[in-house]
PDB file of N, CA and C in Angstrom:
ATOM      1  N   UNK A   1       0.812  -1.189   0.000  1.00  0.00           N
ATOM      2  CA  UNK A   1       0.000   0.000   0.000  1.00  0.00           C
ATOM      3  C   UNK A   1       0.863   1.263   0.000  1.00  0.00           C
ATOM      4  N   UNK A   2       2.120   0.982  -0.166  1.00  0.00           N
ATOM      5  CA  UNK A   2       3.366   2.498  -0.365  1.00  0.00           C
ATOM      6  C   UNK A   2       2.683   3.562  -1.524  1.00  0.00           C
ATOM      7  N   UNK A   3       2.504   3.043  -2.092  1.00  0.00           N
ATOM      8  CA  UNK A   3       2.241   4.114  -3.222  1.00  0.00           C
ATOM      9  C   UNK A   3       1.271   4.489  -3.528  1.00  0.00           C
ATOM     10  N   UNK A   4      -0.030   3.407  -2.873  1.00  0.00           N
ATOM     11  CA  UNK A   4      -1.134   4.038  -2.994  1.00  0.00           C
ATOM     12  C   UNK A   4      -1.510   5.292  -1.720  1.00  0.00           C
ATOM     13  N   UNK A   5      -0.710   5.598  -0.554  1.00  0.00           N
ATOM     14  CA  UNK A   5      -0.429   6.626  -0.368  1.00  0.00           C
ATOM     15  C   UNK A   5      -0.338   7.762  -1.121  1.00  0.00           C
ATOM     16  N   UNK A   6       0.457   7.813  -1.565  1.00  0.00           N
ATOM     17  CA  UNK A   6       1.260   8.961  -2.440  1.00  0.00           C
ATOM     18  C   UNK A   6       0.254   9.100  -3.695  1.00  0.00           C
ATOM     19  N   UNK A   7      -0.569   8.469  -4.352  1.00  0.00           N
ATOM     20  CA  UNK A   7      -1.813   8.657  -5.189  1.00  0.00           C
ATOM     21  C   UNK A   7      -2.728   8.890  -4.768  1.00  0.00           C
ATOM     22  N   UNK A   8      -2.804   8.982  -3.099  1.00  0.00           N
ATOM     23  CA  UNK A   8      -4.721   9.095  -2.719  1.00  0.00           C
ATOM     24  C   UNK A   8      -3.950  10.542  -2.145  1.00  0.00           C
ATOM     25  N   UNK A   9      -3.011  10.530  -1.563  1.00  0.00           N
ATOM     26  CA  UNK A   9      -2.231  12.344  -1.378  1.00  0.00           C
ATOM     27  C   UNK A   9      -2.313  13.384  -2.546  1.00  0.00           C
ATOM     28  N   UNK A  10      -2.013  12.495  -3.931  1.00  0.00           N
ATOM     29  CA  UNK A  10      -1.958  13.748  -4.786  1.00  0.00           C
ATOM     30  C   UNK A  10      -3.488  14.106  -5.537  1.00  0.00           C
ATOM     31  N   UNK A  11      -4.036  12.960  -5.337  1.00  0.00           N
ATOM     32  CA  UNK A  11      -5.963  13.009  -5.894  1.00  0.00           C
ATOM     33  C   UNK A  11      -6.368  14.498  -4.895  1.00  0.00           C
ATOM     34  N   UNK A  12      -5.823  13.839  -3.875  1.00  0.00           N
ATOM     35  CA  UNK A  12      -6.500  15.031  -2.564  1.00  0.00           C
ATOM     36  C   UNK A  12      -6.052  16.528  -2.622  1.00  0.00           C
ATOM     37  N   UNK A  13      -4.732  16.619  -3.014  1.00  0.00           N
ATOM     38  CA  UNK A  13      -4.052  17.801  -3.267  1.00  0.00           C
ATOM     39  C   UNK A  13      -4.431  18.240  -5.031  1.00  0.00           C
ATOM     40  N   UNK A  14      -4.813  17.748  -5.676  1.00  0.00           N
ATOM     41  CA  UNK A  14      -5.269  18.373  -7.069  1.00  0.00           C
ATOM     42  C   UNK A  14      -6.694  18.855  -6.732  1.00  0.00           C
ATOM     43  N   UNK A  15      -7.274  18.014  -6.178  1.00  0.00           N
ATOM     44  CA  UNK A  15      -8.683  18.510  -5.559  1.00  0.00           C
ATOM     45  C   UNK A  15      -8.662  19.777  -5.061  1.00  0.00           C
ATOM     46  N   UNK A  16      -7.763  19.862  -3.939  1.00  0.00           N
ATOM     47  CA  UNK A  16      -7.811  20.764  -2.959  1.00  0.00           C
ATOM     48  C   UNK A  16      -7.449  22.244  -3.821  1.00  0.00           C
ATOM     49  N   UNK A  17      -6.520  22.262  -4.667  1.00  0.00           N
ATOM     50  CA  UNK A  17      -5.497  23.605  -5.682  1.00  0.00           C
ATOM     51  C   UNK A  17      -6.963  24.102  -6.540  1.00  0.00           C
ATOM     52  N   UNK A  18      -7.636  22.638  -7.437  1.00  0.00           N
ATOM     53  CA  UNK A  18      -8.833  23.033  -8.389  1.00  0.00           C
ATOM     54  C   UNK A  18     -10.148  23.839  -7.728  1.00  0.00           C
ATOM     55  N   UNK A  19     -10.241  23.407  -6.638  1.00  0.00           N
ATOM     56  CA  UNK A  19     -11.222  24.086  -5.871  1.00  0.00           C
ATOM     57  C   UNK A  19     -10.554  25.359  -5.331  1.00  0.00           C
ATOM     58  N   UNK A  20      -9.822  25.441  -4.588  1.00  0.00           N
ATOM     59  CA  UNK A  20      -8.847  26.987  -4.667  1.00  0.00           C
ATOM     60  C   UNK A  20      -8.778  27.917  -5.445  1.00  0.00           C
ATOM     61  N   UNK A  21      -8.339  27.601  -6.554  1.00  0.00           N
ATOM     62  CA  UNK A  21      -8.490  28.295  -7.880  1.00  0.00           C
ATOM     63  C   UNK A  21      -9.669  28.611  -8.377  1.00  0.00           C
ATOM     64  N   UNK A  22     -11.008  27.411  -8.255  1.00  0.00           N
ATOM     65  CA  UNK A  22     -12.128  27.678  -8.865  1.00  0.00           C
ATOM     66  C   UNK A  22     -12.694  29.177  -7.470  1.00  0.00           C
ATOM     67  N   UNK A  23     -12.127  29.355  -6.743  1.00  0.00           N
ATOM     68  CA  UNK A  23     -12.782  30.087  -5.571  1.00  0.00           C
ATOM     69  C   UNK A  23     -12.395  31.097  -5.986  1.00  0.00           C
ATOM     70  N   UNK A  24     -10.445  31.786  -6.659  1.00  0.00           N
ATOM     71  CA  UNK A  24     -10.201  32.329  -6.530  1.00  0.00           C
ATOM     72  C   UNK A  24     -10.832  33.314  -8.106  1.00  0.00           C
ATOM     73  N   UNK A  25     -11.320  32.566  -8.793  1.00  0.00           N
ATOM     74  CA  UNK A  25     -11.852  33.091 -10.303  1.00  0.00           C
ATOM     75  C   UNK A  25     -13.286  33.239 -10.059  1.00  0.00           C
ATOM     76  N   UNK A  26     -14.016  32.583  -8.975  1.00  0.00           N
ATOM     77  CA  UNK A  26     -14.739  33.625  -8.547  1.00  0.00           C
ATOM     78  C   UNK A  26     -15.075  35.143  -8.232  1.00  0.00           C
ATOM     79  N   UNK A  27     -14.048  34.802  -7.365  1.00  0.00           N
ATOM     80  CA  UNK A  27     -14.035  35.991  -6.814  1.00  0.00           C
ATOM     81  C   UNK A  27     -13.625  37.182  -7.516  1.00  0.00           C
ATOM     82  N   UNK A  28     -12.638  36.996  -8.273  1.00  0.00           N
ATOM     83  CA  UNK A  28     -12.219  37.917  -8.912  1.00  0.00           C
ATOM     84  C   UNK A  28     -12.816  38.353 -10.277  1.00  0.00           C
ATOM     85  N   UNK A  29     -14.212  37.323 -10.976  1.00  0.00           N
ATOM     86  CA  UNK A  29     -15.203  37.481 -11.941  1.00  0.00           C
ATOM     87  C   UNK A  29     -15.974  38.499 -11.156  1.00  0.00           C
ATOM     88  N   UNK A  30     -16.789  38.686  -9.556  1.00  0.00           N
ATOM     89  CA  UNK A  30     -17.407  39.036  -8.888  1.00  0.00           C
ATOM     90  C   UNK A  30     -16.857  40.319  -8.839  1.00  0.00           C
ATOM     91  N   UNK A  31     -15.653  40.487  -8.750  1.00  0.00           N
ATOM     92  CA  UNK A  31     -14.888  42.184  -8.925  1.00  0.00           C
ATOM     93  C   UNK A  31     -15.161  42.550  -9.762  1.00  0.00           C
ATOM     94  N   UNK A  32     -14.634  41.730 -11.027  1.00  0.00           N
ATOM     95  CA  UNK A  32     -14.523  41.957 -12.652  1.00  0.00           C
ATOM     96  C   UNK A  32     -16.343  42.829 -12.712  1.00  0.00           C
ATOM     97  N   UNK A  33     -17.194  42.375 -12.681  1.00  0.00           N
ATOM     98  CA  UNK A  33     -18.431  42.595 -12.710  1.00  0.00           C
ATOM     99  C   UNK A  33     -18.974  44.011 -11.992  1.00  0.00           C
ATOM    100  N   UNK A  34     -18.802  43.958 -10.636  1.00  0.00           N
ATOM    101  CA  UNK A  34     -19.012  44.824 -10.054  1.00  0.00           C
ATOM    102  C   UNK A  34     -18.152  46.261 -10.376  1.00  0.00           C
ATOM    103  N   UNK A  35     -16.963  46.084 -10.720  1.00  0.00           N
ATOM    104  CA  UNK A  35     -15.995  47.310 -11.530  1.00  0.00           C
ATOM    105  C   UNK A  35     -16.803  47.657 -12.551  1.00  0.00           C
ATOM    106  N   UNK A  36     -16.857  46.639 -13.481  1.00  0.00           N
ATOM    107  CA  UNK A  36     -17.579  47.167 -15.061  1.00  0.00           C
ATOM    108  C   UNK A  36     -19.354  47.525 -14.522  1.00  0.00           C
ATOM    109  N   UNK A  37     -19.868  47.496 -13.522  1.00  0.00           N
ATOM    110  CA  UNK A  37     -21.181  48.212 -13.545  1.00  0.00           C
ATOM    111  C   UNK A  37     -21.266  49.401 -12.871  1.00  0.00           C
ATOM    112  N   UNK A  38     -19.581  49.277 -11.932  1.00  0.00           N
ATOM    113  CA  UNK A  38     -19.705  51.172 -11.679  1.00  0.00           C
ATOM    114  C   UNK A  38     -19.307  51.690 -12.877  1.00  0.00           C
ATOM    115  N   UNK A  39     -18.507  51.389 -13.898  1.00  0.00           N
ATOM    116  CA  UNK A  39     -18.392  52.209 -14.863  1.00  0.00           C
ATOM    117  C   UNK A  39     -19.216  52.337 -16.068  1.00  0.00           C
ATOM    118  N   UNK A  40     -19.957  51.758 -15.824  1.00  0.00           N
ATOM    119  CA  UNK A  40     -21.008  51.693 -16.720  1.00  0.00           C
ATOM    120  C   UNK A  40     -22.282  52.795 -16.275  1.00  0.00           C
ATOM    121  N   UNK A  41     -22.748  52.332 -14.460  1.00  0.00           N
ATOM    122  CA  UNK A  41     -23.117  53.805 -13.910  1.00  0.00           C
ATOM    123  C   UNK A  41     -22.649  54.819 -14.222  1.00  0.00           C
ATOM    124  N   UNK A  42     -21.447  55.196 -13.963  1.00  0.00           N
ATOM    125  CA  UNK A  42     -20.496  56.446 -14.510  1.00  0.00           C
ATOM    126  C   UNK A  42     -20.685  57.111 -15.871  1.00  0.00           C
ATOM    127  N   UNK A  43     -20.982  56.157 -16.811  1.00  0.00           N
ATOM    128  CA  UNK A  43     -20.788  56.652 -17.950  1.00  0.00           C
ATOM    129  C   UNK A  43     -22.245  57.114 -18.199  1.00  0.00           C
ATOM    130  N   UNK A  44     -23.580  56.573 -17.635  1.00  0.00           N
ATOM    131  CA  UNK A  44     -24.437  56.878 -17.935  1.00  0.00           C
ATOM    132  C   UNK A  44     -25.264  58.015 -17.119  1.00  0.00           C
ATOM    133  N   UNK A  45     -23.954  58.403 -15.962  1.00  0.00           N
ATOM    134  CA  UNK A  45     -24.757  59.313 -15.331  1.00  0.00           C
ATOM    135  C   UNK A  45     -25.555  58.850 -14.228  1.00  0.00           C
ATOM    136  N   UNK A  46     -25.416  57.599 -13.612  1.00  0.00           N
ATOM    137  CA  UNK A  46     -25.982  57.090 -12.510  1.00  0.00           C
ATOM    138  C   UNK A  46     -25.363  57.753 -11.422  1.00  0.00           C
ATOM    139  N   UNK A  47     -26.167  56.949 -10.151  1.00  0.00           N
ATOM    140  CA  UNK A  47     -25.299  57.011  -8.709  1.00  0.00           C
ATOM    141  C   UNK A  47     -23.885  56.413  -8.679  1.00  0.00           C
TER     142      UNK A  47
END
């Protein structure tokens, strides 16, 4: 069972980075968005 260690470690750690990442392109779509609708307010003369 040596190595199936080291394969159920790296399943767990690709998991762990893909979900990280999927969090971190969240978040930063959620900026992306919220930036482009103040400037979009802006341009049209909103609040």
């Amino acid at each position: 069972m040596g190595e199936w260690s080291y394969v159920t470690a790296a399943y767990g750690l690709t998991w762990a980075v893909l979900l990280g990442y999927a969090a971190y392109v969240r978040a930063r779509a959620r900026r992306a968005r919220a930036l482009f609708e103040s400037a979009q307010a802006a341009v049209r003369g909103g609040p």
